[in-house]
C-alpha atoms as a PDB file:
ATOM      1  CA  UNK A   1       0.310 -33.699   6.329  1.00  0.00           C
ATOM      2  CA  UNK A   2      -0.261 -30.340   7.607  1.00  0.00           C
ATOM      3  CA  UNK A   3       1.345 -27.435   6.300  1.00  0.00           C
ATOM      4  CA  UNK A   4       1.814 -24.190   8.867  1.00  0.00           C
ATOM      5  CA  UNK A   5       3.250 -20.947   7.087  1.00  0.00           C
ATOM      6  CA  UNK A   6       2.875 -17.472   9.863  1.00  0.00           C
ATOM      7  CA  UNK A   7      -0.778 -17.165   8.586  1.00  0.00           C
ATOM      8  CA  UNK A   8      -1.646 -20.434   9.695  1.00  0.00           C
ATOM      9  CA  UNK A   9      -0.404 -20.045  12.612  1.00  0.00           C
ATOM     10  CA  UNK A  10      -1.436 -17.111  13.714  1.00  0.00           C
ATOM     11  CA  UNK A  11      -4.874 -17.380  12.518  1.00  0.00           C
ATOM     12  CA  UNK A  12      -5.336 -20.559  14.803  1.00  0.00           C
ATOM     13  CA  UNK A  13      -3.611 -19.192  17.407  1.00  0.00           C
ATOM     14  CA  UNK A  14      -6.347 -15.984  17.233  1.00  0.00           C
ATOM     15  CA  UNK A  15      -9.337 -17.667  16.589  1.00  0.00           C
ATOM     16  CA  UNK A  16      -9.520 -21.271  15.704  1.00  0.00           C
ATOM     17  CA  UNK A  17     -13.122 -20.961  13.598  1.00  0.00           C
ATOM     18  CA  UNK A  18     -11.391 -18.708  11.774  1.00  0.00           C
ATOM     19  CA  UNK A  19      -9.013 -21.524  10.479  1.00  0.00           C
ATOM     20  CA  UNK A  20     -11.586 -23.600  10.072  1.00  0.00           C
ATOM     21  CA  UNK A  21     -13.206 -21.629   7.559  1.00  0.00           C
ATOM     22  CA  UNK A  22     -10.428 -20.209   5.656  1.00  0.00           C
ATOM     23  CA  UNK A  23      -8.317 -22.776   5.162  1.00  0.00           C
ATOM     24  CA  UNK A  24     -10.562 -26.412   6.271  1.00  0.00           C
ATOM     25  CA  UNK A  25     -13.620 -25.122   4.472  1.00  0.00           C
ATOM     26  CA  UNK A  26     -12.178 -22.291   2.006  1.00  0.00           C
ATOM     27  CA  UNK A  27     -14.610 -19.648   2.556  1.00  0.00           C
ATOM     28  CA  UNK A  28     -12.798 -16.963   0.914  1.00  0.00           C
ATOM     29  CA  UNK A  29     -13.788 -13.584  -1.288  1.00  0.00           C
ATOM     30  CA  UNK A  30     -13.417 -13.312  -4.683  1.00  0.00           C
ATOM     31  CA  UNK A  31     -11.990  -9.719  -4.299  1.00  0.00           C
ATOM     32  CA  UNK A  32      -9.370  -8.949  -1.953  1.00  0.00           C
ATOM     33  CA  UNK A  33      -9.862  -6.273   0.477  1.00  0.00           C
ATOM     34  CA  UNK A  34      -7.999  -2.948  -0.757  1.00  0.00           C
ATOM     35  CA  UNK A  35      -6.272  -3.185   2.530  1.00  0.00           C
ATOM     36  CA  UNK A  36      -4.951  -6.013   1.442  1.00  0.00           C
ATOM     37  CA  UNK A  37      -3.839  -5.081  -2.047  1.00  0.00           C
ATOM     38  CA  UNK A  38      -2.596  -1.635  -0.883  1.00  0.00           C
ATOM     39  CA  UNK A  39      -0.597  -3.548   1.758  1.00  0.00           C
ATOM     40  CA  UNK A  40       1.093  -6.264  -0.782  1.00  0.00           C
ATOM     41  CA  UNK A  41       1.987  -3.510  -3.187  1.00  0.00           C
ATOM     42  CA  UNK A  42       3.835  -1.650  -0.737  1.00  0.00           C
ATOM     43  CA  UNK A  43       5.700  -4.760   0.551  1.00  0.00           C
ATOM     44  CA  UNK A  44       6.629  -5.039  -3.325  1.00  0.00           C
ATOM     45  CA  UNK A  45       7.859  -2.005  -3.965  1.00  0.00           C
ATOM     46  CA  UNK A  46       9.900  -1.639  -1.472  1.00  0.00           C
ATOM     47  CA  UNK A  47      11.567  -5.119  -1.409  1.00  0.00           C
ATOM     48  CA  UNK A  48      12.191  -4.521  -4.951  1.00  0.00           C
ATOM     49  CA  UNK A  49      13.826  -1.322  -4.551  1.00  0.00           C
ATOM     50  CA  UNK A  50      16.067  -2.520  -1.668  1.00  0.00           C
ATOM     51  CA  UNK A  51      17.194  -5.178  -3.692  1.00  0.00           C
ATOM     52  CA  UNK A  52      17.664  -3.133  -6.923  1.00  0.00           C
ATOM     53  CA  UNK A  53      17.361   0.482  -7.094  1.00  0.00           C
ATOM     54  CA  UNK A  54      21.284   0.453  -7.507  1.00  0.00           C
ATOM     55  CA  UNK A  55      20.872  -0.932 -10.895  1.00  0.00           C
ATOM     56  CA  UNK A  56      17.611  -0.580 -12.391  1.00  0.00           C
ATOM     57  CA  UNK A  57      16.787   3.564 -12.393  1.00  0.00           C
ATOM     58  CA  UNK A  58      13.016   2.682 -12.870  1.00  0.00           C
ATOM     59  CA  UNK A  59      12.692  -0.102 -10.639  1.00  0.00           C
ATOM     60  CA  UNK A  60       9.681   1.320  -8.829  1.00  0.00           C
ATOM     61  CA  UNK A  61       7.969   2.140 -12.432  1.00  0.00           C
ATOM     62  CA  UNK A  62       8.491  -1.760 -13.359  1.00  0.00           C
ATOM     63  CA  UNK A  63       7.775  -3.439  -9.950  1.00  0.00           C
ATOM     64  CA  UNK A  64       4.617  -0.887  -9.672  1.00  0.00           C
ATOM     65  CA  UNK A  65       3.262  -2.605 -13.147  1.00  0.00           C
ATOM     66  CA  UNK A  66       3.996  -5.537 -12.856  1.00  0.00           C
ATOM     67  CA  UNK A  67       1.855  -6.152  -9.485  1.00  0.00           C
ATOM     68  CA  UNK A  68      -1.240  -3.971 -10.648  1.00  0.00           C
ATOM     69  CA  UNK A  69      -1.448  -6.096 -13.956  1.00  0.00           C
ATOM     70  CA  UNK A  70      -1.688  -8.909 -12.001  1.00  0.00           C
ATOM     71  CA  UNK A  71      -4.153  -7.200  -9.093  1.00  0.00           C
ATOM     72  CA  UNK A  72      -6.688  -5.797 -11.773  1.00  0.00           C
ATOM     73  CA  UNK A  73      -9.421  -3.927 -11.192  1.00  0.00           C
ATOM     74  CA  UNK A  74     -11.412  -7.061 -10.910  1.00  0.00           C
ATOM     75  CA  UNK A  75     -10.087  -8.804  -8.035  1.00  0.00           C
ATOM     76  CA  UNK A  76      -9.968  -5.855  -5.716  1.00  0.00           C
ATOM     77  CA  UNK A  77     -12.770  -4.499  -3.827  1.00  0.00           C
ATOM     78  CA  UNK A  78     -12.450  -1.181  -5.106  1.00  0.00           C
ATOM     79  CA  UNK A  79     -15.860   0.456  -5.625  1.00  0.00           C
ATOM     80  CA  UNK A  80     -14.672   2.675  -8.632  1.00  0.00           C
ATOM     81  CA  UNK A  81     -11.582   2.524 -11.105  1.00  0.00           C
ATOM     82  CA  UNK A  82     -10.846   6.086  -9.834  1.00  0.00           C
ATOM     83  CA  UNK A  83     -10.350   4.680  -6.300  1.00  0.00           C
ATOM     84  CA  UNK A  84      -8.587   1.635  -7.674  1.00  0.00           C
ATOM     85  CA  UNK A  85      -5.937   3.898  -9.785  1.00  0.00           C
ATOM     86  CA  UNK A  86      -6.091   6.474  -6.536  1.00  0.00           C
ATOM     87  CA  UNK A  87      -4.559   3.335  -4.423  1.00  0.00           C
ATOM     88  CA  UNK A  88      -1.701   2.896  -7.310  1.00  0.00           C
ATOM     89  CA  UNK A  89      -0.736   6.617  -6.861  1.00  0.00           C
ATOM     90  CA  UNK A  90      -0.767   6.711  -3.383  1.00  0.00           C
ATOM     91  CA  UNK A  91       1.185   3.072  -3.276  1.00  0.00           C
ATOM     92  CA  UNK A  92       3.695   4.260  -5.471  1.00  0.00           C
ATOM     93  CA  UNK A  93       4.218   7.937  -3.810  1.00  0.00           C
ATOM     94  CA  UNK A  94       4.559   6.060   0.024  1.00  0.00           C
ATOM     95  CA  UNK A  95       7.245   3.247  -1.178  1.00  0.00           C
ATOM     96  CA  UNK A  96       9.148   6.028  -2.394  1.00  0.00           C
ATOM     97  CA  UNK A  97       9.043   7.894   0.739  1.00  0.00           C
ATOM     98  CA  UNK A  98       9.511   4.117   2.909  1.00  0.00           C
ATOM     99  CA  UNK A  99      12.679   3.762   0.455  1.00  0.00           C
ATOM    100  CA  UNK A 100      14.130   7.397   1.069  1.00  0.00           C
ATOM    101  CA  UNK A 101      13.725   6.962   4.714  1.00  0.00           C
ATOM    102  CA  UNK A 102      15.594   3.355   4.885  1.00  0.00           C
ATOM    103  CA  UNK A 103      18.306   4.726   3.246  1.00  0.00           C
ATOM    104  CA  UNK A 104      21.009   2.338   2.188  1.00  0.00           C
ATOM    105  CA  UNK A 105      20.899  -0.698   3.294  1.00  0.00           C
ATOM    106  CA  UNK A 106      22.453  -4.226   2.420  1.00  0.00           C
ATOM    107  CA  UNK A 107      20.230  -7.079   2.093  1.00  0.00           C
ATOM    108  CA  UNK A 108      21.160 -11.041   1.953  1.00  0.00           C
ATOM    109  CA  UNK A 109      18.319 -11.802   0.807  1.00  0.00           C
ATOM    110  CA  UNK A 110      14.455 -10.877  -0.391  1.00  0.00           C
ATOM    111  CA  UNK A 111      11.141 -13.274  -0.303  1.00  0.00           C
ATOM    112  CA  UNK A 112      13.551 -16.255   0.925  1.00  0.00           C
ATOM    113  CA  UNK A 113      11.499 -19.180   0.736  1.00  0.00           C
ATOM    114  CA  UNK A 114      12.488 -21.988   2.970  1.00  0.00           C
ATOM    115  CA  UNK A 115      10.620 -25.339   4.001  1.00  0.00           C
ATOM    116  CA  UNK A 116      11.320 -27.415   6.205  1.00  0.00           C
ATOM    117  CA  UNK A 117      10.030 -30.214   8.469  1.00  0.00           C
ATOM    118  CA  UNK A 118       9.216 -29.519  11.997  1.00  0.00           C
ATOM    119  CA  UNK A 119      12.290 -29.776  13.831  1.00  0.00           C
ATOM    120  CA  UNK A 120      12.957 -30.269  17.200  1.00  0.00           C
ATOM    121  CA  UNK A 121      15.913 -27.700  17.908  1.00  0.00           C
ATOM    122  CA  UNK A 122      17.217 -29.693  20.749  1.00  0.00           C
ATOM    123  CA  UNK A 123      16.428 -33.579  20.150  1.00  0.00           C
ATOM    124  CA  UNK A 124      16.682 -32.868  16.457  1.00  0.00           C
ATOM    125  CA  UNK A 125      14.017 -35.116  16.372  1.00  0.00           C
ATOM    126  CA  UNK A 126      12.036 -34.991  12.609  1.00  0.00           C
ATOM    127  CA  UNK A 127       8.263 -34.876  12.635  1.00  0.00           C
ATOM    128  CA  UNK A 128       7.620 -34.914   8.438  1.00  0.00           C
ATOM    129  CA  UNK A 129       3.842 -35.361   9.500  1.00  0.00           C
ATOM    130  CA  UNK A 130       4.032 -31.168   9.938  1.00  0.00           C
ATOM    131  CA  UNK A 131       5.933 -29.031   7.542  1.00  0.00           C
ATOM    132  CA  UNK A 132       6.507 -24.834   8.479  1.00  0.00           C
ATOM    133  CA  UNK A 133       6.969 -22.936   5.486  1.00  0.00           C
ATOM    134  CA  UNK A 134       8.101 -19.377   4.980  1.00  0.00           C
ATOM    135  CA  UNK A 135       8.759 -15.956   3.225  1.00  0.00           C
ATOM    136  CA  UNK A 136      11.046 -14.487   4.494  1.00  0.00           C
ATOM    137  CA  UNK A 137      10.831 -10.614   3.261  1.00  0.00           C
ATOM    138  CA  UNK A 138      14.557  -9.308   4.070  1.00  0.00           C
ATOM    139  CA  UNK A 139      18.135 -10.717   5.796  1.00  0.00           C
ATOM    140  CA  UNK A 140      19.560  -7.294   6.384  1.00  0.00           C
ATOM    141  CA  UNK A 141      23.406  -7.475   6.945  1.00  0.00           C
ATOM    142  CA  UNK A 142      24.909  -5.243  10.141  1.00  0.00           C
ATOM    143  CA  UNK A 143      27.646  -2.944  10.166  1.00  0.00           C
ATOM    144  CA  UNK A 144      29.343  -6.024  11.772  1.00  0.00           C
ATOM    145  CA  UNK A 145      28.340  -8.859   9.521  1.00  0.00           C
ATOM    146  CA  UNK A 146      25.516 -10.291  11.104  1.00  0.00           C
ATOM    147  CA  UNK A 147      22.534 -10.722   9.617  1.00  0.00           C
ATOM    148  CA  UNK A 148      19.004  -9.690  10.910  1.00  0.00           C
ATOM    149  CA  UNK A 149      15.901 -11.315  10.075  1.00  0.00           C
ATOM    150  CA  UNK A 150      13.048  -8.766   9.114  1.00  0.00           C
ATOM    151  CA  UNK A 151       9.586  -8.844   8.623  1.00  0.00           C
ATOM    152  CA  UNK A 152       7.841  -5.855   6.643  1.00  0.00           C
ATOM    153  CA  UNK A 153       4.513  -4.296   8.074  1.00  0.00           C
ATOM    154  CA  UNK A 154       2.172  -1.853   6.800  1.00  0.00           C
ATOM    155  CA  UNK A 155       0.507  -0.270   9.354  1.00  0.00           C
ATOM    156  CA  UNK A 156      -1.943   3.196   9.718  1.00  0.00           C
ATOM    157  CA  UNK A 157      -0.445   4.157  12.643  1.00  0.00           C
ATOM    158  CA  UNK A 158       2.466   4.153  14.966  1.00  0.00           C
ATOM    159  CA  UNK A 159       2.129   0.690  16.490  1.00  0.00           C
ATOM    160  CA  UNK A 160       2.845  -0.180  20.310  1.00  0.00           C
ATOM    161  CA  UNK A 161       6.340  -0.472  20.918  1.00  0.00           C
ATOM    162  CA  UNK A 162       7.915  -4.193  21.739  1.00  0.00           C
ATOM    163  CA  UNK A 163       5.931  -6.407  19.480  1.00  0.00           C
ATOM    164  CA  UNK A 164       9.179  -7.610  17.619  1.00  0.00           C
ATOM    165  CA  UNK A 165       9.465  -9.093  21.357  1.00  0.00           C
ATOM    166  CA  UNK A 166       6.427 -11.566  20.908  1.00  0.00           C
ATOM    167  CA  UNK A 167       5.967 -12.070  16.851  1.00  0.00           C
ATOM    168  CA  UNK A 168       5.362 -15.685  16.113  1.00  0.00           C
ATOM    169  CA  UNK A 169       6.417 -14.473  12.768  1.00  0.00           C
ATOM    170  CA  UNK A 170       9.756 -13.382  13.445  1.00  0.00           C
ATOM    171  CA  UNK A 171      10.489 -16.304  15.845  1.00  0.00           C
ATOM    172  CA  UNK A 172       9.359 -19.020  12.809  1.00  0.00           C
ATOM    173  CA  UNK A 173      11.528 -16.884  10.362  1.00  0.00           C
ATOM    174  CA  UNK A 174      14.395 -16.727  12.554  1.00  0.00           C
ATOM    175  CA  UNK A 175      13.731 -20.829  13.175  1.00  0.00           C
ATOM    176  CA  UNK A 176      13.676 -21.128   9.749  1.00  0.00           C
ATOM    177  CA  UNK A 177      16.620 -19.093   8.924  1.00  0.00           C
ATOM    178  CA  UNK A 178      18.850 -20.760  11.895  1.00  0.00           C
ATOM    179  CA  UNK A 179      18.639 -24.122   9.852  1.00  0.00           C
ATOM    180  CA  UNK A 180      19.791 -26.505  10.020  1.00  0.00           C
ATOM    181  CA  UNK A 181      20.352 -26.934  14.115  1.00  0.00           C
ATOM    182  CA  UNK A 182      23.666 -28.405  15.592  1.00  0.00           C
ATOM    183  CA  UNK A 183      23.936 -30.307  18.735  1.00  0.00           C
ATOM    184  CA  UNK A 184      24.837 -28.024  21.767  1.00  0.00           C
ATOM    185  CA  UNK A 185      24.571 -24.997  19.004  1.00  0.00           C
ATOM    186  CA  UNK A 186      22.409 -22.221  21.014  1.00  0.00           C
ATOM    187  CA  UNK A 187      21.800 -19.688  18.782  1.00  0.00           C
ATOM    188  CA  UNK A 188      20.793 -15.887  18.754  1.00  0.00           C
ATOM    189  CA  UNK A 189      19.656 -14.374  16.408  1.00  0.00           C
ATOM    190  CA  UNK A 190      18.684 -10.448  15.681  1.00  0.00           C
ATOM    191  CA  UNK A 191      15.151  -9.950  14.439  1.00  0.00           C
ATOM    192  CA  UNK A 192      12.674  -6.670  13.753  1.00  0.00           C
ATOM    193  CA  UNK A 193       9.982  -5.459  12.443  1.00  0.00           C
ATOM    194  CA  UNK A 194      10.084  -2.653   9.840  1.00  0.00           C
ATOM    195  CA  UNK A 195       6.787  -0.921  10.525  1.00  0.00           C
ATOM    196  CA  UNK A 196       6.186   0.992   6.583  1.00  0.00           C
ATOM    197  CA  UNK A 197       3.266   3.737   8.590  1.00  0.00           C
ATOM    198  CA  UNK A 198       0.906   5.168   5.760  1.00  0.00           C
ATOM    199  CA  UNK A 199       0.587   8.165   7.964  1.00  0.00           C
ATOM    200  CA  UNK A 200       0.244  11.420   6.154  1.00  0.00           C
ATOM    201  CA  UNK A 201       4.161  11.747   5.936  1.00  0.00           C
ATOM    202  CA  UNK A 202       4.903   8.600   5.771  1.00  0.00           C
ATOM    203  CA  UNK A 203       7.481   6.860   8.751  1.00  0.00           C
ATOM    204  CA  UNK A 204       9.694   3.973   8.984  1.00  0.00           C
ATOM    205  CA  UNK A 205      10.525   2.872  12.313  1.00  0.00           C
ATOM    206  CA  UNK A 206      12.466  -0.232  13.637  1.00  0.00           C
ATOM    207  CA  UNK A 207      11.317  -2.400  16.250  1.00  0.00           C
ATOM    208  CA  UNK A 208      14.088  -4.958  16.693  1.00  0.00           C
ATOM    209  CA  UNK A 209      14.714  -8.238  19.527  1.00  0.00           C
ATOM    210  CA  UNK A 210      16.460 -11.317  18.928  1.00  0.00           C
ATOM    211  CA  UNK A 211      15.702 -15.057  19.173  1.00  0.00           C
ATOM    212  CA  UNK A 212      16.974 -17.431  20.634  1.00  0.00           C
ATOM    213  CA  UNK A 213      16.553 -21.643  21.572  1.00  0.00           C
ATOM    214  CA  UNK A 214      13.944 -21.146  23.802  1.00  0.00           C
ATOM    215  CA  UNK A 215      11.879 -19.531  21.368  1.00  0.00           C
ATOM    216  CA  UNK A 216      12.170 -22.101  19.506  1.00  0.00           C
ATOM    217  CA  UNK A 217      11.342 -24.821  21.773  1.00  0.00           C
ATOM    218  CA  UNK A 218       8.154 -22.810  22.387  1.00  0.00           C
ATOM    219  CA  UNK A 219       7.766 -22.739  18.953  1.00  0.00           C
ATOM    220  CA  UNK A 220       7.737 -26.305  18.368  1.00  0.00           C
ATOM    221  CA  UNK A 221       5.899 -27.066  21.198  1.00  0.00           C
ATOM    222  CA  UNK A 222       3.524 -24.781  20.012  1.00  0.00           C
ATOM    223  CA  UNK A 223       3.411 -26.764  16.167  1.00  0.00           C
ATOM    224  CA  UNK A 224       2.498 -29.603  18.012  1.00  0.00           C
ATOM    225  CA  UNK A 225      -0.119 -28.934  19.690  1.00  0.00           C
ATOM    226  CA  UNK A 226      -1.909 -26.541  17.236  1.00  0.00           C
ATOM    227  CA  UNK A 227      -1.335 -30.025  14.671  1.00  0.00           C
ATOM    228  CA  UNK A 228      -3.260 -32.004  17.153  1.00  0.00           C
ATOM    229  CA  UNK A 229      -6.150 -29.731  17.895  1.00  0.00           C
ATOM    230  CA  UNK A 230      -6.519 -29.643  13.396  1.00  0.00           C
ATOM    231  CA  UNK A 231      -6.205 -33.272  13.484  1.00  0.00           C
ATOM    232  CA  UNK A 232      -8.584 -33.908  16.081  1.00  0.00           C
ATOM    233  CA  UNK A 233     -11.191 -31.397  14.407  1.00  0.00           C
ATOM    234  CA  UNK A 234     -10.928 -29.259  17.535  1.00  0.00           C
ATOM    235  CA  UNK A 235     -11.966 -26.019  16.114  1.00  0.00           C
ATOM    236  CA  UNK A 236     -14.065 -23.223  18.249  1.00  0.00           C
ATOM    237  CA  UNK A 237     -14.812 -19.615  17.704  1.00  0.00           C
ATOM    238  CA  UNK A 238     -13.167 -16.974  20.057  1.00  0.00           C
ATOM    239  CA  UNK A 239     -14.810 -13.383  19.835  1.00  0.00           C
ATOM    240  CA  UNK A 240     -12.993 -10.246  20.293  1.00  0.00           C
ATOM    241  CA  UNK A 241     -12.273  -7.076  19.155  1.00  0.00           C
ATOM    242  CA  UNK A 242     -10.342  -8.835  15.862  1.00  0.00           C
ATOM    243  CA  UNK A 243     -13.654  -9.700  15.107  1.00  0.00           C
ATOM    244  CA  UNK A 244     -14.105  -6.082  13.408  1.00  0.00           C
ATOM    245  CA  UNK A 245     -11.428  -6.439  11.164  1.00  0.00           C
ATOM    246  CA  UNK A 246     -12.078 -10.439  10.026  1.00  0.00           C
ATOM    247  CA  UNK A 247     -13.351 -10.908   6.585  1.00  0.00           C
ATOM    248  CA  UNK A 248     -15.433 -13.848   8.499  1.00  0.00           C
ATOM    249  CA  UNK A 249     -16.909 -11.757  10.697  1.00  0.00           C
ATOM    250  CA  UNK A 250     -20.553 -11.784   8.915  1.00  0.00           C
ATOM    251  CA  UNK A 251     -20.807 -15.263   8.401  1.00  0.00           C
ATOM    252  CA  UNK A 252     -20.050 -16.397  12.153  1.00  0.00           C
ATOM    253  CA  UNK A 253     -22.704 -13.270  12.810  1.00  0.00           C
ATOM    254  CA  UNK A 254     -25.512 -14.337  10.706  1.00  0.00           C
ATOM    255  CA  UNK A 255     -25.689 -11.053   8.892  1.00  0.00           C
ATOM    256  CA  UNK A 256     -26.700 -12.693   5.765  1.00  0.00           C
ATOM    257  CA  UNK A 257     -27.000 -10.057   2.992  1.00  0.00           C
ATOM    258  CA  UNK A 258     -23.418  -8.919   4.202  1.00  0.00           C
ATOM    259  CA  UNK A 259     -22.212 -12.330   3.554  1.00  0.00           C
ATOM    260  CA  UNK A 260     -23.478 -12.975   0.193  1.00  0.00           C
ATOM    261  CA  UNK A 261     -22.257  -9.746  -0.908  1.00  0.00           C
ATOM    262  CA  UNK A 262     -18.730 -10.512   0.381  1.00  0.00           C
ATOM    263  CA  UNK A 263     -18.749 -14.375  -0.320  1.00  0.00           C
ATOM    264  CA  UNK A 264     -21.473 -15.015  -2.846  1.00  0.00           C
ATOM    265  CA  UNK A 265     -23.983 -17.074  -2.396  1.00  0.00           C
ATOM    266  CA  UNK A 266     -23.179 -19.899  -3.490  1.00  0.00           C
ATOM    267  CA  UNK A 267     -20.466 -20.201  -0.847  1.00  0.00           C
ATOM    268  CA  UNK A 268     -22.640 -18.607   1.972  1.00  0.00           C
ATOM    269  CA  UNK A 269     -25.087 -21.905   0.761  1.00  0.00           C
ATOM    270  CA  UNK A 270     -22.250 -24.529   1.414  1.00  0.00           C
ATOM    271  CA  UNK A 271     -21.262 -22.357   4.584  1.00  0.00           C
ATOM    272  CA  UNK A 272     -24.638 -22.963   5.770  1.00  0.00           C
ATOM    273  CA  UNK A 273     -24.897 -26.822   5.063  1.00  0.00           C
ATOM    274  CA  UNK A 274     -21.232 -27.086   6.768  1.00  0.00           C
ATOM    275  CA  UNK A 275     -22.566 -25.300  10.411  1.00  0.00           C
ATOM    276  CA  UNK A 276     -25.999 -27.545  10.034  1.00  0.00           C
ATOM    277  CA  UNK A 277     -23.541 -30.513   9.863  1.00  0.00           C
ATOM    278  CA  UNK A 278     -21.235 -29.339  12.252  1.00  0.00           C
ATOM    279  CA  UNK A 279     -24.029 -28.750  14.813  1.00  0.00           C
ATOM    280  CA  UNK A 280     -25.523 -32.069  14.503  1.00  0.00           C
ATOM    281  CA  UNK A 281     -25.640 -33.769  18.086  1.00  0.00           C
ATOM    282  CA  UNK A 282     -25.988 -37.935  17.375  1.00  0.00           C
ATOM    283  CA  UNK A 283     -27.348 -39.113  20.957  1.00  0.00           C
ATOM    284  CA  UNK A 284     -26.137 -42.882  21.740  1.00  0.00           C
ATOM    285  CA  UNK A 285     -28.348 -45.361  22.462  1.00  0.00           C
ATOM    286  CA  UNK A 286     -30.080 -46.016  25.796  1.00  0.00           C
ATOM    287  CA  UNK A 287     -28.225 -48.881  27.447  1.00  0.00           C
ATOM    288  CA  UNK A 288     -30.186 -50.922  30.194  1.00  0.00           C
ATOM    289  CA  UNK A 289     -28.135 -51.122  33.534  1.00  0.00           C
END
């Protein structure tokens, strides 16, 4: 069975080594980048004052400890516990200014889980050989009722406008959310992305589309065949740009040292035995015509 959350999917659809090593071979480090960690605390925060700042007064105190205690020191790849308690400051201070700037809003739901089979939307027919899974970080409700499907991004910058237009995230969270399909039902659903931008003053902005049946016949079409390339151990690396930013980046580079230190070494030895195998060429034998 293969299991495709927006990671997955994404991270095939950008560079197929890359899934190969994260998630076929498990290369991983230890520590997560403070990126990362800075990133997921924000998310926190702010879901958790959306959902309850109306009746907890120290909601942002409580969600704030609870998610360093379990991000110590330890696994982040701070460099000093001044930078590491620097990052909970600075965390705490921007979801504050994110949740002043979003103002009241309603919410349906927060982190909605759902899993499901892939579905054709159409057919209806079941493939329980691939399963999509998904967090869903917020259902906002509308002034008119209807509900909008949002996924939460911390960014540096003001991003490019019209993204929310081609996010494989938002159209396998509105998929997910438009479950379960009815015959002749063509649905269309509102979807955006809540940019949280750790400028200086921190910004909120909105970048909202909408989904609809085609999407999600791409979608599925698109399950299907990343499913086949996995099964068929079609894997092959695709350098770019999004090379700079992928923790993988030194390994598929050779920069040794750089690997070690980010991987350890005993995973940049079994990284090493994998490409050795992987590179192996068995020549048939001659045959006499």
């Amino acid at each position: 069975m293969i299991r495709f959350s927006k990671s997955k999917l994404n991270t095939f659809l950008s560079c197929p080594e890359k899934y190969y090593l994260f998630y076929e071979l498990g290369l991983r480090s230890p520590k997560s980048s403070p990126t990362l960690v800075e990133g997921s605390c924000i998310h926190h925060l702010v879901e958790a004052g959306v959902m309850y700042r109306d009746r907890i007064d120290d909601v942002l105190e409580q969600a704030s400890l609870s998610f360093w205690l379990e991000n110590t020191f330890e696994r982040c790849g701070y460099e000093t516990q001044g930078e590491y308690l620097a990052a909970q400051a600075k965390c705490f201070m921007q979801a504050q200014a994110f949740l002043d700037q979003l103002g009241p809003v309603t919410a349906r739901h927060i982190e909605l889980r759902v899993d499901t089979p892939l579905i054709h939307p159409i057919t209806l027919v079941e493939h329980p050989e691939i399963t999509l899974t998904g967090f869903i970080d917020m259902v906002l409700v509308g002034p008119e009722g209807d509900h909008c499907v949002v996924d939460l991004k911390s960014v540096q910058r003001m991003p490019r406008e019209g993204m929310s237009r081609v996010a494989l995230e938002l159209t396998l969270y509105a998929y997910l959310y438009s479950l379960p399909f009815e015959a002749q039902a063509l649905p269309t659903i509102p979807v955006a992305l809540v940019y949280l931008i750790r400028t200086r003053t921190p910004q909120v902005h909105f970048d909202e589309s909408r989904r609809s049946m085609a999407h999600f016949v791409e979608l599925y079409n698109i399950c299907r065949k990343v499913a086949q390339d996995i099964e068929q151990g079609h894997f092959w690396k695709n350098p770019g740009i999004h090379c700079s930013w992928c923790d993988a980046a030194s390994a598929c580079y050779g920069e040794e040292q750089t690997a070690i230190a980010t991987f350890g070494r005993e995973t940049w030895d079994r990284y090493r035995e994998d490409q050795e195998r992987r590179q192996e060429i068995n020549l048939p034998d001659a045959v006499n015509l």
